[in-house]
N, C-alpha and C. Protein backbone atom coordinates (compact mmCIF):
# COMPACT_ATOMS: atom_id res chain seq x y z
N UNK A 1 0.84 -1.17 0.00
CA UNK A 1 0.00 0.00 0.00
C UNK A 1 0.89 1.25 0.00
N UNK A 2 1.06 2.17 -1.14
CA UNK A 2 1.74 3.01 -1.07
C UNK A 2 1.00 4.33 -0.07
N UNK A 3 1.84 5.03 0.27
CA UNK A 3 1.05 6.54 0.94
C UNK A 3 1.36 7.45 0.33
N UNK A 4 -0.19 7.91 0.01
CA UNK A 4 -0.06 9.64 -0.31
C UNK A 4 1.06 10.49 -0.03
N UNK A 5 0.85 11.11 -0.61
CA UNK A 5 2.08 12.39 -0.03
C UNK A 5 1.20 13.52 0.51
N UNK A 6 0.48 13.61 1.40
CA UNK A 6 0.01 15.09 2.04
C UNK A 6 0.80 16.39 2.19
N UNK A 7 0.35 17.16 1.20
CA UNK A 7 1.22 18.38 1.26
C UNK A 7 0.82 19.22 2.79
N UNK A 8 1.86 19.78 3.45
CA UNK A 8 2.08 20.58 4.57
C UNK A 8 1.08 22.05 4.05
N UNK A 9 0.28 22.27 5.55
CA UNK A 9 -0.51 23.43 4.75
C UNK A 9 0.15 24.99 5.14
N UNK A 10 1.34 24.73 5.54
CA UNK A 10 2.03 26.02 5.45
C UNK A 10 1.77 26.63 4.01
N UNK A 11 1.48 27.78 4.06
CA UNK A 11 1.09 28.59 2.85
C UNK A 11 2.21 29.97 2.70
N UNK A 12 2.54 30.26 3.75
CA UNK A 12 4.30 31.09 3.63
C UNK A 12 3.75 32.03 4.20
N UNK A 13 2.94 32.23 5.01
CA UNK A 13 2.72 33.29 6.13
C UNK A 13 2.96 32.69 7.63
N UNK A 14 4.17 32.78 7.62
CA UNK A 14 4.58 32.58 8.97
C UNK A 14 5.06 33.36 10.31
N UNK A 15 3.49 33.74 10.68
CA UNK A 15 3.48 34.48 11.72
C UNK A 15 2.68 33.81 12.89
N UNK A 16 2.87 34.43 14.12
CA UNK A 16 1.87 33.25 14.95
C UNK A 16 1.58 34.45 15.98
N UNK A 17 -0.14 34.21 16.10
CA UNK A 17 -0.81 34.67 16.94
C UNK A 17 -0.19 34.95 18.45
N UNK A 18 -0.05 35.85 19.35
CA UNK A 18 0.41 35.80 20.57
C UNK A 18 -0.38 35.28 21.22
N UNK A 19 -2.50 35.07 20.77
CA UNK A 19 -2.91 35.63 21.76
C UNK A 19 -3.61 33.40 21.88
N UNK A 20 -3.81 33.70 20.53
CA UNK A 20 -4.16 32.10 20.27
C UNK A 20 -3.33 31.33 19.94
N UNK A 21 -1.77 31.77 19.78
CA UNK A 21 -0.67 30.61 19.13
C UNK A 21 -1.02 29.66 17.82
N UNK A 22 -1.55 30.39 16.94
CA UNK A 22 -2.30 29.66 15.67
C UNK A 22 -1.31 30.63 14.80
N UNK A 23 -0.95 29.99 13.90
CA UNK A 23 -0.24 31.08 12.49
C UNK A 23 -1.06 31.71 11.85
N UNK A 24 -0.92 32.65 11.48
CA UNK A 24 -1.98 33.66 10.80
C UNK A 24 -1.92 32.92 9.47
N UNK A 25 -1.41 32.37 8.91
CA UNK A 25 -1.58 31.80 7.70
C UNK A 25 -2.37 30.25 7.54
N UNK A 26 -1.68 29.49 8.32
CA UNK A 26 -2.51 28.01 8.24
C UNK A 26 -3.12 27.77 9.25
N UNK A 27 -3.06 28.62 10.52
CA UNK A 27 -4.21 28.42 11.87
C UNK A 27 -2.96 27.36 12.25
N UNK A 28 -2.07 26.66 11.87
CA UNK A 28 -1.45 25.88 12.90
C UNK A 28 -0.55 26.28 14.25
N UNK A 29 -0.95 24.98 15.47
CA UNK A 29 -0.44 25.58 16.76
C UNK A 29 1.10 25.10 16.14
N UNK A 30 2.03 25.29 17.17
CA UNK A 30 3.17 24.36 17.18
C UNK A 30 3.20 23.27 17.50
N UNK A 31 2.40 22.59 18.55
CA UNK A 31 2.40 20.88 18.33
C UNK A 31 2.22 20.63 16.96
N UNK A 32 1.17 21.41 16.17
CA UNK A 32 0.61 20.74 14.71
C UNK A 32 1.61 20.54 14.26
N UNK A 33 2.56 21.71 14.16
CA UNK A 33 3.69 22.08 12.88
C UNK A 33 4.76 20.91 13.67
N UNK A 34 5.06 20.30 14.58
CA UNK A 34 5.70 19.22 15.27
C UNK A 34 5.19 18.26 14.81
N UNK A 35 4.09 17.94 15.09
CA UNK A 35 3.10 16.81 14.25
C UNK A 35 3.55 16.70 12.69
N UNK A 36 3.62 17.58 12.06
CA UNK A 36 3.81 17.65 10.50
C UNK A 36 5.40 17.35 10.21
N UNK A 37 5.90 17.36 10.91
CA UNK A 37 7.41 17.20 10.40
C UNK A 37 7.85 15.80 10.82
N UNK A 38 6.90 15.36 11.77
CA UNK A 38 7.45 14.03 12.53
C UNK A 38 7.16 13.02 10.90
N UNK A 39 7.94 12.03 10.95
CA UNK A 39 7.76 11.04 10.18
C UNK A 39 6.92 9.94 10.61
N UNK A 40 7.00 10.10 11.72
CA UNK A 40 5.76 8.91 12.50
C UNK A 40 4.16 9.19 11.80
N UNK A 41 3.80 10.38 11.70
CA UNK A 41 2.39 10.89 11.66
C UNK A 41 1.78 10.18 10.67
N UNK A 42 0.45 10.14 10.69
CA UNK A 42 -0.08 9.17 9.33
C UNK A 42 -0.99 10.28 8.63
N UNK A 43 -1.16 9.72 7.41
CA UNK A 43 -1.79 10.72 6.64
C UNK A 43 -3.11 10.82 7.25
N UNK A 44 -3.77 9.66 8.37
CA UNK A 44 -5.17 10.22 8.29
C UNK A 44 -5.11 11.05 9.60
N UNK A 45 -3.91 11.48 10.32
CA UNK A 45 -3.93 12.56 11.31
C UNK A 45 -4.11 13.90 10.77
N UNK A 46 -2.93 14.03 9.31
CA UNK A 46 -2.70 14.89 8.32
C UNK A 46 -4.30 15.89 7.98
N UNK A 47 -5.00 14.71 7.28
CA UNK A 47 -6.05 14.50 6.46
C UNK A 47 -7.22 15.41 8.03
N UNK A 48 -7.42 15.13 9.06
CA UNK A 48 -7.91 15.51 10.00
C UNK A 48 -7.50 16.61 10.60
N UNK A 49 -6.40 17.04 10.30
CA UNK A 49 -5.37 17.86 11.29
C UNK A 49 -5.75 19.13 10.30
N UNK A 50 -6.21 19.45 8.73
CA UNK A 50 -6.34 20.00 7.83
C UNK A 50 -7.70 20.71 7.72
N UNK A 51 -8.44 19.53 8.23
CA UNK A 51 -10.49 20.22 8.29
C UNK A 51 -10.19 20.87 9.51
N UNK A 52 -9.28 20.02 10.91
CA UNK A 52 -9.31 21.11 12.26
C UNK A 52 -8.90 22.72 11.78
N UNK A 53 -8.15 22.83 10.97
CA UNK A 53 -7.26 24.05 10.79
C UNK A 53 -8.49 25.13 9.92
N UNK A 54 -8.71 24.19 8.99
CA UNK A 54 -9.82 25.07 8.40
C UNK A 54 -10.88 25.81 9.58
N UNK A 55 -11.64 24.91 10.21
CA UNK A 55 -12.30 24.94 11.30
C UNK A 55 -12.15 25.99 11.80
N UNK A 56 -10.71 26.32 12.32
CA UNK A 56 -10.09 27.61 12.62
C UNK A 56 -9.88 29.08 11.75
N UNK A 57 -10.23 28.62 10.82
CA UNK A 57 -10.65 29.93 9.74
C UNK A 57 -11.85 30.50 9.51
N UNK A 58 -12.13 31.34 8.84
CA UNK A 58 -13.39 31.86 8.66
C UNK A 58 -13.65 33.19 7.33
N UNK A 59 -14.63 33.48 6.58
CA UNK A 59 -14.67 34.59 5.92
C UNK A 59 -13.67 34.70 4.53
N UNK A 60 -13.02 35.58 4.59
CA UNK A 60 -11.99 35.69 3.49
C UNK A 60 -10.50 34.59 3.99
N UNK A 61 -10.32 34.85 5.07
CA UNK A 61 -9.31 33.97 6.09
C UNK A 61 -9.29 32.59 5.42
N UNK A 62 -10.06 31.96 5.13
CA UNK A 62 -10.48 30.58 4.91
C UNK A 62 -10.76 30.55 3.41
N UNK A 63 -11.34 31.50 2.91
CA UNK A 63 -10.94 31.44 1.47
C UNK A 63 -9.34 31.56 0.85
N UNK A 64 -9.05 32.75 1.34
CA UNK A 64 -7.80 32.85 1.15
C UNK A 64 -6.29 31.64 1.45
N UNK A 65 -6.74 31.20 2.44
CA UNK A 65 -6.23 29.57 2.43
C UNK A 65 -6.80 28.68 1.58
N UNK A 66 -7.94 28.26 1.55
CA UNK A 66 -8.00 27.25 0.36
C UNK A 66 -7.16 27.50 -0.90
N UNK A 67 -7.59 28.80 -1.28
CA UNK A 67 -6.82 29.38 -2.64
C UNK A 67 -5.32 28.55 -2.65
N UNK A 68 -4.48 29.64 -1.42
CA UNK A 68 -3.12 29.66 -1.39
C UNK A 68 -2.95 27.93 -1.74
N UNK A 69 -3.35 27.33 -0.58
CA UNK A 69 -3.28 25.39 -0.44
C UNK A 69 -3.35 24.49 -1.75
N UNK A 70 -4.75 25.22 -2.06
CA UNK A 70 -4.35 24.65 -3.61
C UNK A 70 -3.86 24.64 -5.11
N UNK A 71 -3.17 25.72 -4.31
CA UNK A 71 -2.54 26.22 -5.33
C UNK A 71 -0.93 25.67 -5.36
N UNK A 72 -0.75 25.39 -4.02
CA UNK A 72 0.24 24.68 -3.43
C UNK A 72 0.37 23.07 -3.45
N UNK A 73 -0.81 22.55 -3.39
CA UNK A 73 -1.13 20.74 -4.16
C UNK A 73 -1.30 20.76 -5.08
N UNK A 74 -1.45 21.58 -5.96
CA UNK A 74 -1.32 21.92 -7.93
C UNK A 74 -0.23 21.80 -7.81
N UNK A 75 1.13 23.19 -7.80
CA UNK A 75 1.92 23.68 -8.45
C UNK A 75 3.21 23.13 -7.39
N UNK A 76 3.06 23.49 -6.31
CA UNK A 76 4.24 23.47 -5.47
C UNK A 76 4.38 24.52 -4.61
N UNK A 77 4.00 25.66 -4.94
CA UNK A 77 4.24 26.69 -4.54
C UNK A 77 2.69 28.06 -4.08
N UNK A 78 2.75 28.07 -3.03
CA UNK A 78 1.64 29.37 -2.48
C UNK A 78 1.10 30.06 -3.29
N UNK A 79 0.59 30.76 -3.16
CA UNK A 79 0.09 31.88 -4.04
C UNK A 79 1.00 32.97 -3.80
N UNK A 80 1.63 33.46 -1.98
CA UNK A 80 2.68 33.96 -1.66
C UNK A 80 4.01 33.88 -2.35
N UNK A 81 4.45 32.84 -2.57
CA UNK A 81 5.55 32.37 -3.31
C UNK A 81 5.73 32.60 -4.60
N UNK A 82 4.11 32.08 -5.71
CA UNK A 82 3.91 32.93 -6.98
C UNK A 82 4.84 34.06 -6.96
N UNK A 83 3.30 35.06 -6.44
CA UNK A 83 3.49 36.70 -6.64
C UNK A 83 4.86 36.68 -6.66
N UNK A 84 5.85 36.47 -5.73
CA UNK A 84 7.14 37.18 -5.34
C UNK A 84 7.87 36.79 -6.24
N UNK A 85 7.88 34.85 -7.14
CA UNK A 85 8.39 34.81 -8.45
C UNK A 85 7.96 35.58 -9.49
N UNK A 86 7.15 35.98 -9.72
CA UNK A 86 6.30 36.55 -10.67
C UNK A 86 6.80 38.21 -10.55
N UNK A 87 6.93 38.84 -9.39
CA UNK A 87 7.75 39.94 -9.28
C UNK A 87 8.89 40.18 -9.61
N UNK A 88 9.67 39.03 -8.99
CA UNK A 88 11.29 39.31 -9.88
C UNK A 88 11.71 38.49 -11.14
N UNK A 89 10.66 38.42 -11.93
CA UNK A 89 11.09 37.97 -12.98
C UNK A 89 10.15 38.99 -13.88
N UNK A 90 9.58 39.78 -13.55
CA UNK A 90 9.33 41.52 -14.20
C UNK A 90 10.12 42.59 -14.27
């Protein structure tokens, strides 16, 4: 049985809440982002760990992540990451 590859939903806004310890970009705490790097983790923590985060979004917040995310399980790269290629190569 091969495994998926679950892409990490870091989206390249890496800032973190003081007040809730959630990143302003993917809502993840730091256990999550510990969770995500461990090699132990299974994709269906991943797969769960992804609707929690959403959960934690809301409005444009949550649009604006889906966007970035899948734009990031398409291509490779954020929507953040785009723009800034897309800038210096103008």
């Amino acid at each position: 049985m091969s495994q998926q590859n679950i892409i990490s939903p870091c989206i390249s806004v890496c800032k973190t809440d003081p007040i809730s310890g959630f990143c302003y970009g993917c809502a993840r705490s730091s256990d999550d982002k510990k969770a995500w790097k461990d090699e132990n983790t299974t994709n269906e923590w991943k797969l769960k760990n992804i609707d929690l985060l959403r959960s934690r979004l809301s409005g444009w917040h949550l649009k604006a992540f889906d966007e970035s995310y899948k734009s990031k399980q398409e291509s490779g790269l954020s929507l953040i990451k785009k723009k800034l290629l897309e800038s210096r190569n103008n």
